[in-house]
PDB file of N, CA and C in Angstrom:
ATOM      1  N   UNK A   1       0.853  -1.171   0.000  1.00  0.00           N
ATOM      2  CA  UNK A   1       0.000   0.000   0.000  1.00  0.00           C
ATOM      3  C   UNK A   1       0.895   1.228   0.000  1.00  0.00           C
ATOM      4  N   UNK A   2       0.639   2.095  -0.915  1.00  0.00           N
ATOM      5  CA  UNK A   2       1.492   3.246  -1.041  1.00  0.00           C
ATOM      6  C   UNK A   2       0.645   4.162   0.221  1.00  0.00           C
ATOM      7  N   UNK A   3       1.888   5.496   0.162  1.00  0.00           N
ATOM      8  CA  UNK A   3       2.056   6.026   1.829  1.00  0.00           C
ATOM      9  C   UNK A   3       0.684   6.925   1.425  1.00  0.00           C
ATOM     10  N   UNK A   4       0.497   7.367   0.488  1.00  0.00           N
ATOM     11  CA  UNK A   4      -0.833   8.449   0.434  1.00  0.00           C
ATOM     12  C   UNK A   4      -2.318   7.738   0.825  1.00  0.00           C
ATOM     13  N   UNK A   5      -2.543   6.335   0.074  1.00  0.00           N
ATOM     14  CA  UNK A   5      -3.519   5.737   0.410  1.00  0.00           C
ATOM     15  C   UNK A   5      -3.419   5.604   1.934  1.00  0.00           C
ATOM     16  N   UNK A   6      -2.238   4.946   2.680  1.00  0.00           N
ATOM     17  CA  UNK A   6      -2.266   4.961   4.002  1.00  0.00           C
ATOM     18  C   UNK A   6      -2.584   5.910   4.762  1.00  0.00           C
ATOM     19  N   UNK A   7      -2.231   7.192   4.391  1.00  0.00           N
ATOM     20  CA  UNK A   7      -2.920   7.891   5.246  1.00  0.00           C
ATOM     21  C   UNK A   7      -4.154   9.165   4.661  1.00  0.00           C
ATOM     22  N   UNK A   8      -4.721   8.476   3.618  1.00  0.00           N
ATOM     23  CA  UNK A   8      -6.529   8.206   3.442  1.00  0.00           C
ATOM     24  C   UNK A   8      -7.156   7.481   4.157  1.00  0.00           C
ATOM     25  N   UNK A   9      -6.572   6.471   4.696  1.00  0.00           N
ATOM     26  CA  UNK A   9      -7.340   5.136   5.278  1.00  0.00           C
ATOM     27  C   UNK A   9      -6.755   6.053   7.079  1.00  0.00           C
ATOM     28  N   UNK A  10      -6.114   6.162   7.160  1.00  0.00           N
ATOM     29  CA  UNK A  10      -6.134   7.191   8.758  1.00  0.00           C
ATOM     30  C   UNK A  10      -6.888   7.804   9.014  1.00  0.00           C
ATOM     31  N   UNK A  11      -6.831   8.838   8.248  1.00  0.00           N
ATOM     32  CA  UNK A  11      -7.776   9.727   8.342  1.00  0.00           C
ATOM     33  C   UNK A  11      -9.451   9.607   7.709  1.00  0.00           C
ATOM     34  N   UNK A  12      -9.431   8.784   6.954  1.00  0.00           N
ATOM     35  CA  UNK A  12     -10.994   8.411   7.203  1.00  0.00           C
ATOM     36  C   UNK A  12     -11.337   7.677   8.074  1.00  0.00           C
ATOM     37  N   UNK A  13     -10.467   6.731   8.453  1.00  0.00           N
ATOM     38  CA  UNK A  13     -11.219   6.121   9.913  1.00  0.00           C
ATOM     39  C   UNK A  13     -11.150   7.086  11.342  1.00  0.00           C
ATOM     40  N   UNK A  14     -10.482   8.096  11.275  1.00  0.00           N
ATOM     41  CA  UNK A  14     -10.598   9.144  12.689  1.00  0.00           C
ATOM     42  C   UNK A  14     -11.991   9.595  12.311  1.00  0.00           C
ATOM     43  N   UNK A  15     -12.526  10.400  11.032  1.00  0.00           N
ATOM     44  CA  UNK A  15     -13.573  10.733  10.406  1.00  0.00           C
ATOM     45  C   UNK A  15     -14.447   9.643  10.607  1.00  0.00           C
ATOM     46  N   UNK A  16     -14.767   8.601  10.154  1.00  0.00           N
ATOM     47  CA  UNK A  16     -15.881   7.361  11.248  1.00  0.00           C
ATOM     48  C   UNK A  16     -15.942   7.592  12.214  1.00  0.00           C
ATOM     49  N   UNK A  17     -14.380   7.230  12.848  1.00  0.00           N
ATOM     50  CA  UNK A  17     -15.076   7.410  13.880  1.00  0.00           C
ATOM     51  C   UNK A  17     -15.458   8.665  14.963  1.00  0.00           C
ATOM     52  N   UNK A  18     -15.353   9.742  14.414  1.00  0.00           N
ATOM     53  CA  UNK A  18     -15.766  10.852  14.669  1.00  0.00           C
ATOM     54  C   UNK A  18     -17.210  10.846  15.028  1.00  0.00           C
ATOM     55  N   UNK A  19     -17.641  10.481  13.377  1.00  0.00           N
ATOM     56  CA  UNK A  19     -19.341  10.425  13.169  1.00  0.00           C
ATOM     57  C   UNK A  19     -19.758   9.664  14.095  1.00  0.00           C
ATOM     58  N   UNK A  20     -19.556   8.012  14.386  1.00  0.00           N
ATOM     59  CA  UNK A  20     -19.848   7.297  15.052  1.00  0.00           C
ATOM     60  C   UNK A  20     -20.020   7.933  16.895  1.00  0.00           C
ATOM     61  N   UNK A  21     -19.131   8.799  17.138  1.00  0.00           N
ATOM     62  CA  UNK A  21     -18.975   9.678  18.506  1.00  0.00           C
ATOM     63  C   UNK A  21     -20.442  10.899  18.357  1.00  0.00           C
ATOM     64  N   UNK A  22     -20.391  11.425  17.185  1.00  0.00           N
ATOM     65  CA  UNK A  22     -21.110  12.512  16.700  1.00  0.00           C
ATOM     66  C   UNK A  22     -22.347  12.024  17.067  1.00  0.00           C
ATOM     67  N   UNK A  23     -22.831  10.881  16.561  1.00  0.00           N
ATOM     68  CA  UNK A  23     -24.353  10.254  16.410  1.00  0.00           C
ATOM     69  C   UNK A  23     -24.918   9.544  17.471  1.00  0.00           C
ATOM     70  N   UNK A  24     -23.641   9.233  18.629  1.00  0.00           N
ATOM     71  CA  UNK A  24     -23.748   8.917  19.759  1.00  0.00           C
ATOM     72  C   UNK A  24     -24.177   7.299  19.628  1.00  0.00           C
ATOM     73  N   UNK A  25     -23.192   6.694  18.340  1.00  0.00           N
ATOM     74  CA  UNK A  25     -23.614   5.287  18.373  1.00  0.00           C
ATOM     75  C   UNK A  25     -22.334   4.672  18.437  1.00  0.00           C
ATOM     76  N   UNK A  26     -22.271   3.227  18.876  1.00  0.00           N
ATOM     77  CA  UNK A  26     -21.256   2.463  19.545  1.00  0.00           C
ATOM     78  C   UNK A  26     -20.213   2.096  18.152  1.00  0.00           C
ATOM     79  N   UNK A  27     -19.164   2.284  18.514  1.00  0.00           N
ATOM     80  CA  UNK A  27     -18.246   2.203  17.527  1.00  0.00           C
ATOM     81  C   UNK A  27     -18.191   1.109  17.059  1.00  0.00           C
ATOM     82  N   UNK A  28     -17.710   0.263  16.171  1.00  0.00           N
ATOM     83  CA  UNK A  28     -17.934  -1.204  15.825  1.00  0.00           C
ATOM     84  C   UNK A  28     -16.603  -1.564  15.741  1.00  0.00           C
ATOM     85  N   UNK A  29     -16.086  -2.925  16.345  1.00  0.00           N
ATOM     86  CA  UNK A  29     -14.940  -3.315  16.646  1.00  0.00           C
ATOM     87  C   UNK A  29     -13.892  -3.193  15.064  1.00  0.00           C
ATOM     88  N   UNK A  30     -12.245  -3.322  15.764  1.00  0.00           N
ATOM     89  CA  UNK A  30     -11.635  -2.640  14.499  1.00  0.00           C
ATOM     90  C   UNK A  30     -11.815  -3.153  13.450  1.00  0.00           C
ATOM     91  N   UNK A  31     -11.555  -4.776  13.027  1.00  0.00           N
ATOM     92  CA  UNK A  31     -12.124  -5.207  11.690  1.00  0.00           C
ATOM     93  C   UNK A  31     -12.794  -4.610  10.827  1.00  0.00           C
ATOM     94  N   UNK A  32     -14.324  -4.425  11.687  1.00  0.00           N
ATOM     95  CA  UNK A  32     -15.264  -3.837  10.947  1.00  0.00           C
ATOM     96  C   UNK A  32     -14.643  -2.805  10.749  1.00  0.00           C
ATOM     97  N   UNK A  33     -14.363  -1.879  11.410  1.00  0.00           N
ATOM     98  CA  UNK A  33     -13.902  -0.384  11.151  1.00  0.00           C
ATOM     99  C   UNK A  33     -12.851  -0.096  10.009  1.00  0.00           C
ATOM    100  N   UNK A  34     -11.812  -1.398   9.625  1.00  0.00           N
ATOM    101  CA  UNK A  34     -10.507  -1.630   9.374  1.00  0.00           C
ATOM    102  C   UNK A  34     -11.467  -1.615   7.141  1.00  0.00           C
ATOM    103  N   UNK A  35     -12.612  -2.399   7.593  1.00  0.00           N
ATOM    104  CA  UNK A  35     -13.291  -2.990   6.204  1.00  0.00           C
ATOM    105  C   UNK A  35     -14.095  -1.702   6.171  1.00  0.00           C
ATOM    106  N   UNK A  36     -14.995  -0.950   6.541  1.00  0.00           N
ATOM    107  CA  UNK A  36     -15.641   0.083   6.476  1.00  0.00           C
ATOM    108  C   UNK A  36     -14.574   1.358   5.931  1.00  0.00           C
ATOM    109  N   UNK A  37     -13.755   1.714   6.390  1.00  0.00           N
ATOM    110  CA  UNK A  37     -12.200   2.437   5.903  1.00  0.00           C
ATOM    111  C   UNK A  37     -12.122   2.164   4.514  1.00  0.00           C
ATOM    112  N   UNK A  38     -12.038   1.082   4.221  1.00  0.00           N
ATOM    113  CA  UNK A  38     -11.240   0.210   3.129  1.00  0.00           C
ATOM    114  C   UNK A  38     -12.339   0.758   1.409  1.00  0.00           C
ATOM    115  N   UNK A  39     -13.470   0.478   2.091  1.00  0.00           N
ATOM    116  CA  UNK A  39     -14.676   0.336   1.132  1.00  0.00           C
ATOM    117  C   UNK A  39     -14.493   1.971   0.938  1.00  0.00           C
ATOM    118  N   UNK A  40     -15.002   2.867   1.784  1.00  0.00           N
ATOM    119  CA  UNK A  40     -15.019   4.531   1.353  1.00  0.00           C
ATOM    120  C   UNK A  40     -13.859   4.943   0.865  1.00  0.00           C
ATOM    121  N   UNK A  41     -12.396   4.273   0.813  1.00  0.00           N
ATOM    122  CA  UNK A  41     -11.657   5.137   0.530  1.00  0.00           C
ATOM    123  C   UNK A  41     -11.763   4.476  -0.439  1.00  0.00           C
ATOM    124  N   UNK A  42     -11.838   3.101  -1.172  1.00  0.00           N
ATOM    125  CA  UNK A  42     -12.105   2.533  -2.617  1.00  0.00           C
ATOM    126  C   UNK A  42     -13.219   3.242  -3.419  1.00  0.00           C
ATOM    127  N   UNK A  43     -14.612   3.483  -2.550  1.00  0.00           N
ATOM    128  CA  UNK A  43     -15.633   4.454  -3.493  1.00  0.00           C
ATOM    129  C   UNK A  43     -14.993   5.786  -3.378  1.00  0.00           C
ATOM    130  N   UNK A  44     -14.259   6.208  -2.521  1.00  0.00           N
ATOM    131  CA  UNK A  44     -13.876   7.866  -3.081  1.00  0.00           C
ATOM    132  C   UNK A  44     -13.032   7.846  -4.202  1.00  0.00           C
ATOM    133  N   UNK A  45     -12.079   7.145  -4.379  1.00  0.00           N
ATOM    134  CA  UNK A  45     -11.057   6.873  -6.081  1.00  0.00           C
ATOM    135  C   UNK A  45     -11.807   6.537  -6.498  1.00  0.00           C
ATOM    136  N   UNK A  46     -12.845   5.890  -6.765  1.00  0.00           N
ATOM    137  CA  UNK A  46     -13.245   5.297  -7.996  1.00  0.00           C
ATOM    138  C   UNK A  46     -14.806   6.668  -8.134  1.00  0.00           C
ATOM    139  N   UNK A  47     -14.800   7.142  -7.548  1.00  0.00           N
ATOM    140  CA  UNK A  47     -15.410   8.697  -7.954  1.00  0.00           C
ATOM    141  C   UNK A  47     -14.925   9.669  -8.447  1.00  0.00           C
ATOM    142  N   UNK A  48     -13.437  10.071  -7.509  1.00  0.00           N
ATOM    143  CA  UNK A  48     -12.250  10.993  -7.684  1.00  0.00           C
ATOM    144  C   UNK A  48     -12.150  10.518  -9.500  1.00  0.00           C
ATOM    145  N   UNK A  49     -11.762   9.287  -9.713  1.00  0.00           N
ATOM    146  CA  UNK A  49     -11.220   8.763 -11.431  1.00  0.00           C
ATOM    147  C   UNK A  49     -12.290   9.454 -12.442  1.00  0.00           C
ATOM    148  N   UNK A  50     -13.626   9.395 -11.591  1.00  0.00           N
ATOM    149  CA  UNK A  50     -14.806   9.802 -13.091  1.00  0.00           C
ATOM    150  C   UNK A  50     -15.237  11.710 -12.951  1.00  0.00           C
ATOM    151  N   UNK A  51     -15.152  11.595 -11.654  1.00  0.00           N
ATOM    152  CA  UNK A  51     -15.689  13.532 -11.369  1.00  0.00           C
ATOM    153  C   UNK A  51     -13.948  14.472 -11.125  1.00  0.00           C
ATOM    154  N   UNK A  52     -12.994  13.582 -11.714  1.00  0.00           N
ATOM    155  CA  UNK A  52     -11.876  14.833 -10.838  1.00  0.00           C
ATOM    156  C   UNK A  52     -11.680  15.561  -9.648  1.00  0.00           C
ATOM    157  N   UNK A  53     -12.227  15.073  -8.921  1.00  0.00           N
ATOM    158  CA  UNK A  53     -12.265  15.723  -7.416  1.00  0.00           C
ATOM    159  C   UNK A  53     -10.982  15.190  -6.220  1.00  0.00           C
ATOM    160  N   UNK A  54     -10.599  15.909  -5.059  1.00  0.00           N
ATOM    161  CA  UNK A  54     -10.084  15.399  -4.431  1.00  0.00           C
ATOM    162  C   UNK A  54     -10.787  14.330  -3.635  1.00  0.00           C
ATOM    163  N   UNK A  55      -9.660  13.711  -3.443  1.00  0.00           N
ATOM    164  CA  UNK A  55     -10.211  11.636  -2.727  1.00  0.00           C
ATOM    165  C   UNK A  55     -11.034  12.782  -1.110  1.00  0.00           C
ATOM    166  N   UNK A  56     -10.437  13.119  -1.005  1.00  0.00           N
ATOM    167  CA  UNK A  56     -10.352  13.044   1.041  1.00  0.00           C
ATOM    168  C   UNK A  56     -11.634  14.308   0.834  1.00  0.00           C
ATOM    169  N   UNK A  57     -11.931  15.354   0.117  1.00  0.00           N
ATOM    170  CA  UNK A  57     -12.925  15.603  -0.167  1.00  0.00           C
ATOM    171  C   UNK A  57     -14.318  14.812  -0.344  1.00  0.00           C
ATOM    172  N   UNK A  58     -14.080  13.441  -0.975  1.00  0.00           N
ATOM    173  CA  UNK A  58     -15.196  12.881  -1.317  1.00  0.00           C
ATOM    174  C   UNK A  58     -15.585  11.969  -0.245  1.00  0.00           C
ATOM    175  N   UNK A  59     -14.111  11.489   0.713  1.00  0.00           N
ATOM    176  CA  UNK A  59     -14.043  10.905   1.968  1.00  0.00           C
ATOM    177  C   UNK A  59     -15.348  11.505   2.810  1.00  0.00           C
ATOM    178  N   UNK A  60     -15.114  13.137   3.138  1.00  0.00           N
ATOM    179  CA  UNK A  60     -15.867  13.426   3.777  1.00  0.00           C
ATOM    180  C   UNK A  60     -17.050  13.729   3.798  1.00  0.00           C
ATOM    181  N   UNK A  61     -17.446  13.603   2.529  1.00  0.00           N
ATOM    182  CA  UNK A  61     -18.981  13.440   1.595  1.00  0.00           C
ATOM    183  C   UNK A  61     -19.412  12.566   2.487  1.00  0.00           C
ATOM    184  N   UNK A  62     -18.973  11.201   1.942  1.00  0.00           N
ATOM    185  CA  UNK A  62     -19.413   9.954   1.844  1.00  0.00           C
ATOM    186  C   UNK A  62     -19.712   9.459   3.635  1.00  0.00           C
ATOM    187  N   UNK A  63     -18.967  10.009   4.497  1.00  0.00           N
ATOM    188  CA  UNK A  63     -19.130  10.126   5.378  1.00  0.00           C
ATOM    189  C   UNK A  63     -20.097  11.046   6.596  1.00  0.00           C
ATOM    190  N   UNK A  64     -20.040  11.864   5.632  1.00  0.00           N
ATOM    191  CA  UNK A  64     -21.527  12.414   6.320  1.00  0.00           C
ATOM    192  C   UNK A  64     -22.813  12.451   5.583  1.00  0.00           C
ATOM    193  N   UNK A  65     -22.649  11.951   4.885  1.00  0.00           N
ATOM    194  CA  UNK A  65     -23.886  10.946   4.040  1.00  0.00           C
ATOM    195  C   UNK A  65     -24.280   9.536   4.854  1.00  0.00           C
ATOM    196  N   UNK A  66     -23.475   9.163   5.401  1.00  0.00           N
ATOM    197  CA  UNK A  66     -23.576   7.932   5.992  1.00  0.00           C
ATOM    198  C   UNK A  66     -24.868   7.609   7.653  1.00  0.00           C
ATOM    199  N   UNK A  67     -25.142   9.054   7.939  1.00  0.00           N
ATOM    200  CA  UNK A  67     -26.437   9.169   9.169  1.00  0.00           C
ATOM    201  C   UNK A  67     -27.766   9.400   8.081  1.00  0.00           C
ATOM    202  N   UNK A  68     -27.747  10.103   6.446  1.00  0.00           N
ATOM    203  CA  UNK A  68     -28.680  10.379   6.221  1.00  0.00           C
ATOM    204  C   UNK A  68     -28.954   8.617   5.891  1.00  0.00           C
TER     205      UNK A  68
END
């Protein structure tokens, strides 16, 4: 894993689990958290590739999309 993706996957999981603190719901053990990471930062590139946008921009979309 190159060092930029690595720390996409950091910082979107502080961002989970932010929300998860935010919404006042129980965090879900790391696995899950580790696979939940994994999946948003894969749908933010593969958005970033078709709209040109920054990844960690779309990170935080996708993430506060995630209570609606």
């Amino acid at each position: 894993m190159g060092f930029f993706r690595q720390q996409q996957e950091i910082l979107a999981q502080r961002l989970l689990r932010w929300q998860y603190e935010r919404l006042k719901q129980p965090i879900p053990p790391q696995d899950v958290l580790d696979q939940q990471t994994i999946k948003l930062v894969d749908e933010a590139h593969r958005i970033a590739k078709k709209s040109g946008r920054n990844v960690l921009s779309i990170v935080k979309d996708l993430i506060a999309n995630l209570r609606k």
